[in-house]
Protein backbone atom coordinates (compact mmCIF):
# COMPACT_ATOMS: atom_id res chain seq x y z
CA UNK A 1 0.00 0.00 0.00
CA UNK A 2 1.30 3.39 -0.86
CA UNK A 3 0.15 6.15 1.85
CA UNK A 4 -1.37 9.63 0.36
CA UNK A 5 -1.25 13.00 2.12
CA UNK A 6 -4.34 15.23 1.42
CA UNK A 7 -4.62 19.01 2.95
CA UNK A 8 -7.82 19.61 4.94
CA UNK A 9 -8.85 22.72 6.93
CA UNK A 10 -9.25 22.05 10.56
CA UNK A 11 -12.70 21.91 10.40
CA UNK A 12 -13.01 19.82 7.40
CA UNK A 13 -10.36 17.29 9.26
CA UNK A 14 -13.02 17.31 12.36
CA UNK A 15 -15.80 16.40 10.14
CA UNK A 16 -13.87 13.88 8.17
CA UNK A 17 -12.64 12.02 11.58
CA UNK A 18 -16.33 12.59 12.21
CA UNK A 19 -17.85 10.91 9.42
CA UNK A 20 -14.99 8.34 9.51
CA UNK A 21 -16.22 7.12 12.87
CA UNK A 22 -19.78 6.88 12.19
CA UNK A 23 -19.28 4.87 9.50
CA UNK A 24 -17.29 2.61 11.84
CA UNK A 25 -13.90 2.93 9.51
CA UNK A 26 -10.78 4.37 9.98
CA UNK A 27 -9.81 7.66 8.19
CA UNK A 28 -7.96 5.71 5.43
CA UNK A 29 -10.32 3.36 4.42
CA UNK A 30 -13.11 5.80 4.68
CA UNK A 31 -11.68 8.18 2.42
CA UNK A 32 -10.19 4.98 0.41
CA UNK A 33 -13.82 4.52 -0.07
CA UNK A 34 -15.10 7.46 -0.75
CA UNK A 35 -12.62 8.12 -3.41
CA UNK A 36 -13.16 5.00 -5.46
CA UNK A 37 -16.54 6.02 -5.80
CA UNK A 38 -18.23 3.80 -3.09
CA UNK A 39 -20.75 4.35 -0.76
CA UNK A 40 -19.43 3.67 2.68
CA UNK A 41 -21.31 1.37 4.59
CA UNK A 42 -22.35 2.63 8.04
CA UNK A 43 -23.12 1.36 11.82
CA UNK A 44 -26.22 1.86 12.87
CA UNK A 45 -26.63 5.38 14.43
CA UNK A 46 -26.50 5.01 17.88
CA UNK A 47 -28.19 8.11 18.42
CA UNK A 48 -31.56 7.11 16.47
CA UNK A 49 -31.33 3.49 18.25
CA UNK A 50 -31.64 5.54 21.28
CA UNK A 51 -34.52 7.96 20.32
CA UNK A 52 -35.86 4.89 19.11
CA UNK A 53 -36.27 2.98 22.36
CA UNK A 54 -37.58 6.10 24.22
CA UNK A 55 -40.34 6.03 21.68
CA UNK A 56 -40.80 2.43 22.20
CA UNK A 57 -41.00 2.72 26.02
CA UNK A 58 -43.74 5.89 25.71
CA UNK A 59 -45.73 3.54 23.38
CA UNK A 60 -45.42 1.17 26.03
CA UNK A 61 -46.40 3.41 28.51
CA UNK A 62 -49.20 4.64 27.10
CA UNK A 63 -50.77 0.84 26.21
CA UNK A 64 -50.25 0.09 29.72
CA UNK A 65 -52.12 3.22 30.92
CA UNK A 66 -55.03 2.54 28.25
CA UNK A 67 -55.31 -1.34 29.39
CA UNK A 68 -55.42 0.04 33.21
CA UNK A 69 -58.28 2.40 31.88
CA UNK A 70 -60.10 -0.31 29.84
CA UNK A 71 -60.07 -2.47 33.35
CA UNK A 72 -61.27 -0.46 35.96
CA UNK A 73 -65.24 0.11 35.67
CA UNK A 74 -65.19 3.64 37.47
CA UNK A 75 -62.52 5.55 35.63
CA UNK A 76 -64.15 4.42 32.55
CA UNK A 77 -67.21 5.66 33.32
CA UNK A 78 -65.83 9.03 34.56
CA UNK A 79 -63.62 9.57 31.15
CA UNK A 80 -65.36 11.05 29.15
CA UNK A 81 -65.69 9.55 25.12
CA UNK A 82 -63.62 12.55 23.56
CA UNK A 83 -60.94 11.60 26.41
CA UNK A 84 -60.74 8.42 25.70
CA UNK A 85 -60.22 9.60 21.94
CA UNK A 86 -57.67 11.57 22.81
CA UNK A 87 -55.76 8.79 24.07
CA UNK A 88 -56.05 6.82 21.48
CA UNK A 89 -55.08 9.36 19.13
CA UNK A 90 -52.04 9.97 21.19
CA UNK A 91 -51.13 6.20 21.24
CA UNK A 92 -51.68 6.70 17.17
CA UNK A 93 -49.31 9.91 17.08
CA UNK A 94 -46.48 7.63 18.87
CA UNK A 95 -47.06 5.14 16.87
CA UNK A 96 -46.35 6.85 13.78
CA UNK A 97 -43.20 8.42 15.68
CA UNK A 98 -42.25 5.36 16.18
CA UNK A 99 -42.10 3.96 12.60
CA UNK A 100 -40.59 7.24 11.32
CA UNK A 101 -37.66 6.62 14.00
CA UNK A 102 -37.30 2.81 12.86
CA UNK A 103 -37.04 4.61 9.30
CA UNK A 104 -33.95 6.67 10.20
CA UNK A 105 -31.95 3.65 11.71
């Protein structure tokens, strides 16, 4: 292998070391990569994972609240239909949070 210099400003070195690491490579063969044309392929990003289990756990959450609702006689009857709607649009709204997170991973 024959080594290769480039020149990068210090910011553009940051974001290359940056990008490197998120793509789980090592300057070299990220930039190896990237010049031959190819797409790097890339770790999962830990930070979506993460956003995506919080969403999980507020979807889980909120079923767990709605099946302690749905059990209990008297809180049923003293909820209202449009709260109950509510709560159900809410579990919807997560829901499609949810999916959209699992699309960024």
């Amino acid at each position: 292998m024959t080594p290769l210099k480039i020149w990068a400003l210090p910011a553009e070195s940051v974001a290359i070391k940056a990008n490197a690491a998120k793509a789980g490579l090592p300057v070299s063969a990220y930039l190896r990569t990237l010049g031959l044309n190819h797409t790097p392929k890339t770790i999962l990003d830990a930070d979506a994972v993460m956003e995506l289990a919080k969403v999980n756990g507020d979807l889980g959450r909120l079923g767990g609240l709605l099946k302690m609702l749905l059990t209990n006689d008297e809180r049923m009857k003293s909820l209202g239909k449009d709260q109950v709607n509510a709560m159900l649009e809410e579990i919807r709204n997560t829901q499609a949070l949810l999916f959209e997170t699992a699309r960024k991973v």
